[in-house]
N, C-alpha and C. Protein backbone atom coordinates (compact mmCIF):
# COMPACT_ATOMS: atom_id res chain seq x y z
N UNK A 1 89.74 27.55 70.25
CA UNK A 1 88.96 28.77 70.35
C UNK A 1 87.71 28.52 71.17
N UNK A 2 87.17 29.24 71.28
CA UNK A 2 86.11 29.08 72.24
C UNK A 2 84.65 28.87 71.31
N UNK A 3 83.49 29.23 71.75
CA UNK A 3 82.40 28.63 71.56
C UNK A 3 81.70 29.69 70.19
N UNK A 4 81.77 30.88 70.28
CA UNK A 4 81.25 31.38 69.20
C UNK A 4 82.99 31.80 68.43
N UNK A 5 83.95 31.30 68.43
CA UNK A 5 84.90 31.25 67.28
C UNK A 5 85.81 32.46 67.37
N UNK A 6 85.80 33.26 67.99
CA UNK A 6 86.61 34.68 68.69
C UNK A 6 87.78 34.11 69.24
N UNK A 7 89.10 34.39 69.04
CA UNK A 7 90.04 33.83 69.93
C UNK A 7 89.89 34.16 71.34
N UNK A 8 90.34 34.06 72.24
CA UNK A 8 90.64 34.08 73.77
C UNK A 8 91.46 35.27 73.64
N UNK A 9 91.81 36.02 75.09
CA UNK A 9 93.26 36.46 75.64
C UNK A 9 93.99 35.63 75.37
N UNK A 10 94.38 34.70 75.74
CA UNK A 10 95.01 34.08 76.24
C UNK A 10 95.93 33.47 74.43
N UNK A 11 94.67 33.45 73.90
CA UNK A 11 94.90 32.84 72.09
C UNK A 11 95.55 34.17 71.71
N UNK A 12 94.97 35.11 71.84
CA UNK A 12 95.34 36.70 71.08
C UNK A 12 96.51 36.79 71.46
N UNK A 13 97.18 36.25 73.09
CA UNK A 13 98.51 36.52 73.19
C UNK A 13 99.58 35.99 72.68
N UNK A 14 99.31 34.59 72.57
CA UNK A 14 100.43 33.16 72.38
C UNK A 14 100.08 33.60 70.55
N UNK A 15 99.18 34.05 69.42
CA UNK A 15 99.78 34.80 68.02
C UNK A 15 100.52 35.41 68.24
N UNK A 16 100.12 36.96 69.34
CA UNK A 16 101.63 37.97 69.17
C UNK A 16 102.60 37.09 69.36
N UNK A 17 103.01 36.72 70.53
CA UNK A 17 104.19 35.75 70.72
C UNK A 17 104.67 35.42 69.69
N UNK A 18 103.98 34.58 68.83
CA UNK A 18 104.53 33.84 68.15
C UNK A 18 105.16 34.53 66.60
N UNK A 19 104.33 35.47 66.88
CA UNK A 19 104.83 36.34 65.53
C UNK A 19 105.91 37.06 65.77
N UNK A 20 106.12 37.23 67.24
CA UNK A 20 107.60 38.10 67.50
C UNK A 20 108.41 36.92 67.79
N UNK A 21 108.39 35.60 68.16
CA UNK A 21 109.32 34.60 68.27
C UNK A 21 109.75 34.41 69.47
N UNK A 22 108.46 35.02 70.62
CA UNK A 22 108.68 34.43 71.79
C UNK A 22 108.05 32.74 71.90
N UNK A 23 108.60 32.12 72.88
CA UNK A 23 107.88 31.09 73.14
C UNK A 23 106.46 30.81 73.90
N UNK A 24 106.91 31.46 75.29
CA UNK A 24 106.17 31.26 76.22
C UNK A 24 105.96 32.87 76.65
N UNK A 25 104.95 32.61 78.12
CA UNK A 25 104.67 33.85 78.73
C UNK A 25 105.93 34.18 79.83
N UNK A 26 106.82 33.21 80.09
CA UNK A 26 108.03 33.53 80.77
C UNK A 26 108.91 34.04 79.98
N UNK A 27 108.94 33.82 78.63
CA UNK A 27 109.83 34.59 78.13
C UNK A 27 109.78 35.80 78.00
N UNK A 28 108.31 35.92 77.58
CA UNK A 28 107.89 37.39 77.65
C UNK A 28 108.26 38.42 78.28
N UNK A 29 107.93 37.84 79.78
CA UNK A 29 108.05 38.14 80.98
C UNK A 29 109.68 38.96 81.08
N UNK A 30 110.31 37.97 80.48
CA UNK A 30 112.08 38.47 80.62
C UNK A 30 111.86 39.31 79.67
N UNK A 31 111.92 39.03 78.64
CA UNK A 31 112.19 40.31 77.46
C UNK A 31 111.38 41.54 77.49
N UNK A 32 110.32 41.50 77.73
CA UNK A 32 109.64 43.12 77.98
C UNK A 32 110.14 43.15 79.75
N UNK A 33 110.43 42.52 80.43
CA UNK A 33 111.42 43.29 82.17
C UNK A 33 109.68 43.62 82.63
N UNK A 34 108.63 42.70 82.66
CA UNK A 34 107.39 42.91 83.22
C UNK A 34 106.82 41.66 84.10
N UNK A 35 106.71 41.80 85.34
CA UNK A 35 106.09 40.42 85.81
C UNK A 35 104.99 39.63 85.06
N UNK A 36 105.20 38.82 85.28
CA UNK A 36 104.23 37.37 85.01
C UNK A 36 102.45 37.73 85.40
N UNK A 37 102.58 38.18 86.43
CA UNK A 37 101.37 38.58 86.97
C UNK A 37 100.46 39.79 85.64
N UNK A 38 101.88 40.80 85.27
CA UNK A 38 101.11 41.83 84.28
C UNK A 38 100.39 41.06 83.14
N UNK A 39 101.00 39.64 82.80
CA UNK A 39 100.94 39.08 80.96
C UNK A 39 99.47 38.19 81.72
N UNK A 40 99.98 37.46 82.61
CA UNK A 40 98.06 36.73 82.97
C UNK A 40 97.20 38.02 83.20
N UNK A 41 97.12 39.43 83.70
CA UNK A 41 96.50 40.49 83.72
C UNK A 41 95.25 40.32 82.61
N UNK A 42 96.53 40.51 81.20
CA UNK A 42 96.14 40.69 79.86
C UNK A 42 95.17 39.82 79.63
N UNK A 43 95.76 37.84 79.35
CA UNK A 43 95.01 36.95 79.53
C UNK A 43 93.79 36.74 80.17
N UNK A 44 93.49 37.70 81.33
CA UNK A 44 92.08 37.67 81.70
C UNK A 44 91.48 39.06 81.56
N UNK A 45 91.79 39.98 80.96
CA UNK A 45 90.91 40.45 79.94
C UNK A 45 90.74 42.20 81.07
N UNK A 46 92.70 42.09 81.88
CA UNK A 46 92.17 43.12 82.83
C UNK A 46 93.65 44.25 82.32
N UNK A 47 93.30 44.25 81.32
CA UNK A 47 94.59 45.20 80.15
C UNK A 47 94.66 46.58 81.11
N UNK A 48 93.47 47.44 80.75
CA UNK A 48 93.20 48.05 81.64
C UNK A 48 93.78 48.29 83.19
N UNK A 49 94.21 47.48 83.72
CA UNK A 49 94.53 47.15 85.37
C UNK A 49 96.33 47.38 84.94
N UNK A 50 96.70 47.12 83.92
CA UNK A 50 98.03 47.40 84.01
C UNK A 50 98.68 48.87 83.73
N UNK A 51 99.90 48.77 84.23
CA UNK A 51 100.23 50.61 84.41
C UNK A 51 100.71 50.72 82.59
N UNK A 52 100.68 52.46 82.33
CA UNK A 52 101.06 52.39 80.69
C UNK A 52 102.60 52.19 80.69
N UNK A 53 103.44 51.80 81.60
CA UNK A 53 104.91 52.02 81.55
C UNK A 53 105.14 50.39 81.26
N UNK A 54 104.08 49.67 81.64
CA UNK A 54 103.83 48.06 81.70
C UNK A 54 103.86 47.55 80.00
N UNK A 55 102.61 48.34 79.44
CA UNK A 55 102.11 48.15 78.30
C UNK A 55 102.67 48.42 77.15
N UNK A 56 103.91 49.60 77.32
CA UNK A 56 104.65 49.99 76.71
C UNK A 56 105.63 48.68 76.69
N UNK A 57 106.37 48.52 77.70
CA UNK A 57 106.91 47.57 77.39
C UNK A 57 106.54 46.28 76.62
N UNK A 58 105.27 45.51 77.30
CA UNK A 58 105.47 44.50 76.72
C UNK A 58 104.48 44.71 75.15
N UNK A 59 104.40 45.73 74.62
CA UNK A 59 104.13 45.85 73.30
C UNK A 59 105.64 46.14 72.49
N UNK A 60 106.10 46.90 72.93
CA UNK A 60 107.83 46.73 72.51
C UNK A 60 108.31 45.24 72.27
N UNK A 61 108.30 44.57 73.48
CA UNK A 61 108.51 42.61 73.20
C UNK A 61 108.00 42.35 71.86
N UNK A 62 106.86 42.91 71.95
CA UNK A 62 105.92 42.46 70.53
C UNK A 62 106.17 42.82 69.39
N UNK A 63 106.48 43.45 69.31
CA UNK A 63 107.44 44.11 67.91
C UNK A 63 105.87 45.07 67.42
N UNK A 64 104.74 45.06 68.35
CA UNK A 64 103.42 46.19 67.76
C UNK A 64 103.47 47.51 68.71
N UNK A 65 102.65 48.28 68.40
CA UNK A 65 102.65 49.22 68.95
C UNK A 65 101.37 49.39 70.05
N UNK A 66 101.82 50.47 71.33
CA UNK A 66 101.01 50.43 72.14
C UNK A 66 99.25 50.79 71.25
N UNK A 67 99.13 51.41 70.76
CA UNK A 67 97.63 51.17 70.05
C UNK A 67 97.35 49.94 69.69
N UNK A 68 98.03 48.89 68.71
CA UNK A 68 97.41 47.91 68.56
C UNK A 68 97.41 46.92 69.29
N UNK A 69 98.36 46.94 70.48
CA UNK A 69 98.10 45.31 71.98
C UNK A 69 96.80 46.14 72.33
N UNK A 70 96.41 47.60 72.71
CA UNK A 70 95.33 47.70 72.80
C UNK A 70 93.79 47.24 72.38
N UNK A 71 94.25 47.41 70.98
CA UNK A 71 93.32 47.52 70.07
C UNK A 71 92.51 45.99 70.02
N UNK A 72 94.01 45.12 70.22
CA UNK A 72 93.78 43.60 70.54
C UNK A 72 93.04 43.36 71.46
N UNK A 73 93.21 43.87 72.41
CA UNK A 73 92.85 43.11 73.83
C UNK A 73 91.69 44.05 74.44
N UNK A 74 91.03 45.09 73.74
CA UNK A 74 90.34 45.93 73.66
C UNK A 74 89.02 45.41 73.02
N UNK A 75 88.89 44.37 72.13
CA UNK A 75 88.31 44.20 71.39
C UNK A 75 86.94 43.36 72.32
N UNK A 76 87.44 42.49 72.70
CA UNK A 76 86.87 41.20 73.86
C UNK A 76 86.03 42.55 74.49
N UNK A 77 86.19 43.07 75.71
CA UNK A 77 85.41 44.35 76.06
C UNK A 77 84.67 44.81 75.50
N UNK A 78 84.39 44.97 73.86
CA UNK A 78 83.72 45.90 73.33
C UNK A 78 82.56 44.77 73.08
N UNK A 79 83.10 43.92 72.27
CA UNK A 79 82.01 42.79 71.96
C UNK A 79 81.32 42.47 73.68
N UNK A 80 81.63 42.01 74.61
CA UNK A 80 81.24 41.43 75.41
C UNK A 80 79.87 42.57 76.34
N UNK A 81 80.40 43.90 76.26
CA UNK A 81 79.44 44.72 76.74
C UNK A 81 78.37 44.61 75.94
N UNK A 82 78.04 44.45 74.45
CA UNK A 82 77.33 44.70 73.65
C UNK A 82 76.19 43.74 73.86
């Protein structure tokens, strides 16, 4: 984790993963049918930058719903403006 104890992107992603029983971000990649480029997007904190047809999918992979990969990766943004 990083320095004040908040997971990462990058941490927030590899839990979902792991709770849906992906391995990696290539797997991902195959099972939600979304480039590689969209899942590092996420990882650097540019959720936002991806299309909702993107997000849909790879929250489907996830077995969560498009509100909560949001809600996840939404969070970093809120704290960080503050």
């Amino acid at each position: 984790m990083n320095q004040d104890s908040s997971p990462t992107n990058k941490e927030r992603l590899q839990n979902l993963m792991q709770q849906a029983n992906i391995t990696d971000i290539n797997e991902l990649s195959q099972v939600a049918k979304v480039a590689r480029l969209q899942l590092i997007r996420i990882q650097q904190g540019l959720i936002l930058n991806i299309s909702a047809g993107a997000i849909s999918k790879i929250a489907q992979a996830l077995n969560i719903s498009v509100d909560k990969l949001l809600q996840v990766f939404g969070e970093q943004h809120q704290t960080e403006d503050q």
